[in-house]
C-alpha atoms as a PDB file:
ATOM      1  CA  UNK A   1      61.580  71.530 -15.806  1.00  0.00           C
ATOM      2  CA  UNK A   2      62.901  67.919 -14.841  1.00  0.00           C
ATOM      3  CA  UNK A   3      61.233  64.832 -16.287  1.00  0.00           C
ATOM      4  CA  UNK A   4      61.013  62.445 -14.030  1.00  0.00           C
ATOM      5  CA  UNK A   5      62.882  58.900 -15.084  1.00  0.00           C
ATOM      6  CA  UNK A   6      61.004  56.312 -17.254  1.00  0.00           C
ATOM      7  CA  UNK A   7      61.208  53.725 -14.043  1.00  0.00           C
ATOM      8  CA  UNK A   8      59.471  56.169 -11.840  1.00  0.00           C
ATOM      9  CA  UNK A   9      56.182  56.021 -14.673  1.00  0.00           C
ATOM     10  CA  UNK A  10      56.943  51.934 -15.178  1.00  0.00           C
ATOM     11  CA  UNK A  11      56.682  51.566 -10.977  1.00  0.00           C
ATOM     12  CA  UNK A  12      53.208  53.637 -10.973  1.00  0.00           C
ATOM     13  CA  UNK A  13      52.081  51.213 -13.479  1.00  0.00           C
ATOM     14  CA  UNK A  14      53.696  48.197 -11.339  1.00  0.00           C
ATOM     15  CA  UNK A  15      52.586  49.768  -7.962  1.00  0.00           C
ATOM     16  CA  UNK A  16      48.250  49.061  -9.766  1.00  0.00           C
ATOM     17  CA  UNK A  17      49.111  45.748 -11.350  1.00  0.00           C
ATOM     18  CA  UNK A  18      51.038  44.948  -7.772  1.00  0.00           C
ATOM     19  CA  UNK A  19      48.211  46.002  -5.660  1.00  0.00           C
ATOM     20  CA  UNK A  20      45.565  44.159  -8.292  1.00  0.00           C
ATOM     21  CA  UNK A  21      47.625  40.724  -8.140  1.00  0.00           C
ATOM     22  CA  UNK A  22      47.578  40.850  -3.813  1.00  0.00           C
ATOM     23  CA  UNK A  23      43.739  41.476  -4.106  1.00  0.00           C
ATOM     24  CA  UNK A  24      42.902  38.802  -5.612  1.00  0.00           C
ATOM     25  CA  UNK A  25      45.053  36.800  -3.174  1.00  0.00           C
ATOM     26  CA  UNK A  26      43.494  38.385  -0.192  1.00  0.00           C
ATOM     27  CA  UNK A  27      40.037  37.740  -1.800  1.00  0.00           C
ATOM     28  CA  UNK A  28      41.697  34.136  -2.267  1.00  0.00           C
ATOM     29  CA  UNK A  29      42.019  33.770   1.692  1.00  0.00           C
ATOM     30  CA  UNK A  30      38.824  34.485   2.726  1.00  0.00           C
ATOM     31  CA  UNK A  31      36.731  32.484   0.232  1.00  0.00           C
ATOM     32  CA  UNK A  32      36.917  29.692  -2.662  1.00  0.00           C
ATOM     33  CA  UNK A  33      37.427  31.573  -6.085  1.00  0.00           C
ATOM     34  CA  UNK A  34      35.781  30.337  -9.382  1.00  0.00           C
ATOM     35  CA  UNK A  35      37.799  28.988 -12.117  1.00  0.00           C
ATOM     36  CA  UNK A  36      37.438  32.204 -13.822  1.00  0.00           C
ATOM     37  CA  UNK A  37      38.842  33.842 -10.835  1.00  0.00           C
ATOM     38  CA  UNK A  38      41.530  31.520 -10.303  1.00  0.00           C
ATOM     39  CA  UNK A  39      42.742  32.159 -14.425  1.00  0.00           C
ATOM     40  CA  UNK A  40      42.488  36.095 -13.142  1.00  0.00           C
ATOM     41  CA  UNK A  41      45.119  35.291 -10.660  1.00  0.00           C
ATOM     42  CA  UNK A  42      47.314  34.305 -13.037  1.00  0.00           C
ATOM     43  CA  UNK A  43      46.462  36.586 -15.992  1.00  0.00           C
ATOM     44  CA  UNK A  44      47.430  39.054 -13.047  1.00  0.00           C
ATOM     45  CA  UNK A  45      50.800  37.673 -11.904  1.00  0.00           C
ATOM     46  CA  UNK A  46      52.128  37.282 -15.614  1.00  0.00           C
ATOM     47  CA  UNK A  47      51.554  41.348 -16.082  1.00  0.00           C
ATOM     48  CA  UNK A  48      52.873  42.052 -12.786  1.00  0.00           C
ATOM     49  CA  UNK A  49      55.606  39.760 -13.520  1.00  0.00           C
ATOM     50  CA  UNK A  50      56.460  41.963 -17.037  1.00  0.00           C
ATOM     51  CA  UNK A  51      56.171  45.219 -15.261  1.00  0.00           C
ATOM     52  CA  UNK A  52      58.669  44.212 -12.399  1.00  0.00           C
ATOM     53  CA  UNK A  53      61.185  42.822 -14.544  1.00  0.00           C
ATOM     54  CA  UNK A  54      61.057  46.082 -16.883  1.00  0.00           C
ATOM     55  CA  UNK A  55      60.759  48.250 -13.790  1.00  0.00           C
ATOM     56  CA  UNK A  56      64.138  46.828 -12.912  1.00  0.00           C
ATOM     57  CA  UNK A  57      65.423  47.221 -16.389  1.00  0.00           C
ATOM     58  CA  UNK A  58      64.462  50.658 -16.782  1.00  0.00           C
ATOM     59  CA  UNK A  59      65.803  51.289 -12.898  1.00  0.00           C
ATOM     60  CA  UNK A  60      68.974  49.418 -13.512  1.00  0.00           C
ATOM     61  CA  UNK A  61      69.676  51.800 -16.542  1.00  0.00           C
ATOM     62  CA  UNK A  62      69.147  55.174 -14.686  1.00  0.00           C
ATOM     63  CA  UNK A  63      71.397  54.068 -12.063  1.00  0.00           C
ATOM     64  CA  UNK A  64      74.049  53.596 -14.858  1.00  0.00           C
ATOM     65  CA  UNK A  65      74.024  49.709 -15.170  1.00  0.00           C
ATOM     66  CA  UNK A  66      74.741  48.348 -18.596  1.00  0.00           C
ATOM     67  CA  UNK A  67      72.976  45.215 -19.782  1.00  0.00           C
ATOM     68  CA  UNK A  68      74.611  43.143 -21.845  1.00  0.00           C
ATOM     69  CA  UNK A  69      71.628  41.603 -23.073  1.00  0.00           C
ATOM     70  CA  UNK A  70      68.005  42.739 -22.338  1.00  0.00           C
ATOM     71  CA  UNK A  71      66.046  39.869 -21.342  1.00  0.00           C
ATOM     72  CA  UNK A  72      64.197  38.788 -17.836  1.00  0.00           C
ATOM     73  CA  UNK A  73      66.836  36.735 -17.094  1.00  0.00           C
ATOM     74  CA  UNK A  74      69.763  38.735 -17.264  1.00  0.00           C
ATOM     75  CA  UNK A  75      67.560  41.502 -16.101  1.00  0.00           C
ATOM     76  CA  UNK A  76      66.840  39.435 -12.719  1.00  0.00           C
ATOM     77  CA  UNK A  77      70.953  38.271 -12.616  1.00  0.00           C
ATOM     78  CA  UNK A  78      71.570  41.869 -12.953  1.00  0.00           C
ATOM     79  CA  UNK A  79      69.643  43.573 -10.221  1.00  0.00           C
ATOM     80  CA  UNK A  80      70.877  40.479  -8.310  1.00  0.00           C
ATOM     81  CA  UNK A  81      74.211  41.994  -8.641  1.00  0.00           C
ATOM     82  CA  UNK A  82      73.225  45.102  -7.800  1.00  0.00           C
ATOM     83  CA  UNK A  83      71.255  44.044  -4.640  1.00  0.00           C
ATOM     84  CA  UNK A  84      68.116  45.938  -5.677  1.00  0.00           C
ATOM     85  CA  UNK A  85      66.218  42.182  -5.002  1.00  0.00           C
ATOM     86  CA  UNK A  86      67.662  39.607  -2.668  1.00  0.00           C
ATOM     87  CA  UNK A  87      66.366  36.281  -3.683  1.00  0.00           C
ATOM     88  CA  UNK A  88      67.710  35.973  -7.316  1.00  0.00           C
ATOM     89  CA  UNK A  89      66.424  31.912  -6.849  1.00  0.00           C
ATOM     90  CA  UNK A  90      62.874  32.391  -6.413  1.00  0.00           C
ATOM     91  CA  UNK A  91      62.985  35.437  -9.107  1.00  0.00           C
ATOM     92  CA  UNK A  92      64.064  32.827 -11.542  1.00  0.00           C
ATOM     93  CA  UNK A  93      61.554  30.570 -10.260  1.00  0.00           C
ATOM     94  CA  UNK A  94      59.542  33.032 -10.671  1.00  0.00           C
ATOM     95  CA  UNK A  95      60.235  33.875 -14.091  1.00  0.00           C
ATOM     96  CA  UNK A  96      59.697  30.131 -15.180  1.00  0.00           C
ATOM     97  CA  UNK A  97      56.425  29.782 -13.378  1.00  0.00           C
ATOM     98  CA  UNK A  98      55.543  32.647 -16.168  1.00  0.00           C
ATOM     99  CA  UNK A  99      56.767  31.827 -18.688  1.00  0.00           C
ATOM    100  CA  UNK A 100      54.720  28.264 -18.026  1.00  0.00           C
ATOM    101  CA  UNK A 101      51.617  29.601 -17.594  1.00  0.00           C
ATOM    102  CA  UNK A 102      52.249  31.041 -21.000  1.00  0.00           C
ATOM    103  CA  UNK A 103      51.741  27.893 -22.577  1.00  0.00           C
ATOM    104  CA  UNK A 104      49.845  25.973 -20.358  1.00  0.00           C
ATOM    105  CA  UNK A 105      46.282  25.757 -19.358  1.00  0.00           C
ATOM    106  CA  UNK A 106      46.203  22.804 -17.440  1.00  0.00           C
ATOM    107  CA  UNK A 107      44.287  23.580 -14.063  1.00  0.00           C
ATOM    108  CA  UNK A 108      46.927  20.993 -12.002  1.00  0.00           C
ATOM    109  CA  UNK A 109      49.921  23.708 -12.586  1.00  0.00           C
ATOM    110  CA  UNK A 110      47.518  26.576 -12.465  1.00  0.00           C
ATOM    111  CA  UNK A 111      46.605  25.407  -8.636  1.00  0.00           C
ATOM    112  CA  UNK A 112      50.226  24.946  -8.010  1.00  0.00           C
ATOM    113  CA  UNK A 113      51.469  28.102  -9.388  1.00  0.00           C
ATOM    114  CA  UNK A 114      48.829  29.571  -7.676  1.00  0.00           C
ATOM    115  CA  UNK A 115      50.113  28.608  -4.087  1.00  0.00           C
ATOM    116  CA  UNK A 116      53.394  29.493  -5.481  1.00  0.00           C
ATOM    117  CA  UNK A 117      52.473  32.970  -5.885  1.00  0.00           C
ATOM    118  CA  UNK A 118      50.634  33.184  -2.819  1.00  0.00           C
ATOM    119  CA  UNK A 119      53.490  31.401  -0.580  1.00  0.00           C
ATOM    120  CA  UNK A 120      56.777  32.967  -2.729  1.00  0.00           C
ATOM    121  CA  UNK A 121      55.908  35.502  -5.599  1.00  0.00           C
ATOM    122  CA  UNK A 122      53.593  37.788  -3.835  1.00  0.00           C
ATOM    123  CA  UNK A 123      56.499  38.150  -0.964  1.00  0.00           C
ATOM    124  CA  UNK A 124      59.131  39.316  -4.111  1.00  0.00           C
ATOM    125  CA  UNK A 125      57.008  41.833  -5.788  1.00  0.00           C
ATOM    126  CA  UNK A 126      56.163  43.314  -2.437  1.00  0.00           C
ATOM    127  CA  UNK A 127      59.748  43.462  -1.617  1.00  0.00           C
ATOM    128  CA  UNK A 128      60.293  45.328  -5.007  1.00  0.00           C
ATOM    129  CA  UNK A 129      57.516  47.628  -4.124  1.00  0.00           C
ATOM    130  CA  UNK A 130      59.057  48.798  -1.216  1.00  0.00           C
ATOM    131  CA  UNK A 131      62.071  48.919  -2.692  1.00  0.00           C
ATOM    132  CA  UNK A 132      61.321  51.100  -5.561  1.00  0.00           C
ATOM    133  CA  UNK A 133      59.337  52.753  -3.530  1.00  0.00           C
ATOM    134  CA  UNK A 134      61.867  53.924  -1.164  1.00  0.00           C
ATOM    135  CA  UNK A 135      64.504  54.752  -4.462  1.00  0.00           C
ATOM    136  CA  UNK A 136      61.423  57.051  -5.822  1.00  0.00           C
ATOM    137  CA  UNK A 137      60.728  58.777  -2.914  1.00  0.00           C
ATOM    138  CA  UNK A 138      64.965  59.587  -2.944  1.00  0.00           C
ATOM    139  CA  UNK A 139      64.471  60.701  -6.726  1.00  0.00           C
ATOM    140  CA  UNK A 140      61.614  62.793  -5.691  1.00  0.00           C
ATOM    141  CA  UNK A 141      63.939  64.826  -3.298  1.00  0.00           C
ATOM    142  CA  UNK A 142      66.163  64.886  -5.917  1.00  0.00           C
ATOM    143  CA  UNK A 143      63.743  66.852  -8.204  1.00  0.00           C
ATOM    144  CA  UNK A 144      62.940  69.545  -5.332  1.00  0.00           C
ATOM    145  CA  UNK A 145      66.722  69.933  -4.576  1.00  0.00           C
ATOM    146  CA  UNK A 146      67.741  71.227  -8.019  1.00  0.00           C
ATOM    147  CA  UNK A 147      65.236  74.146  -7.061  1.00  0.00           C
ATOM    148  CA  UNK A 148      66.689  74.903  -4.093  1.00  0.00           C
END
């Protein structure tokens, strides 16, 4: 029996964290959040944020990629390379709008990075959704081939 690859399990995890984050920016659209809500936005784009960059990882690595060094960064420069994303920029902007709201709780930046997400971020992860979407739905043809 075939296991399937560990990126295929990382994107189903992705693919609820993913849908979670665009709720809340839908619910965003059509009416005023709380503060608490607003924090949940971002609690929710740093977790989708870790699950895309180690869905990439863990993607690059089945297809055979070897990283050099194993961090976001050279994660993102990597699948840059490889043209899995398209907009290595905003990735990276990305990446330091996380790493911010790490260590900041001041509600200024939390507006802006807000928008950000709403206007750039939310664009990238759905691109990676499809994306690995499309590249699991290939593996899963895979899979039924071999019993062919």
């Amino acid at each position: 029996m075939d296991q399937q690859p560990r990126w295929i399990y990382r994107f189903d995890n992705y693919k609820r964290a993913f849908g979670l984050l665009r709720e809340a920016i839908e619910t965003m659209e059509i009416r005023e959040l709380s503060q608490l809500e607003k924090e949940g936005i971002i609690q929710r784009f740093e977790y989708t944020w870790e699950l895309a960059w180690k869905v990439i990882k863990d993607y690059l690595e089945h297809e055979g990629v070897t990283l050099d060094k194993i961090t976001p960064a050279s994660v993102i420069r990597a699948a840059f390379d490889a043209k899995i994303i398209t907009d290595g920029e905003r990735w990276m902007q990305a990446l330091d709008a996380r790493n911010k709201m790490s260590h900041v709780y001041n509600m200024k930046k939390f507006e802006e990075t807000i928008h950000d997400i709403q206007k750039d971020y939310l664009t990238l992860f759905d691109d990676l959704h499809l994306s690995m979407l499309e590249s699991a739905l290939k593996n899963q043809k895979g899979f039924g081939s071999h019993d062919a």
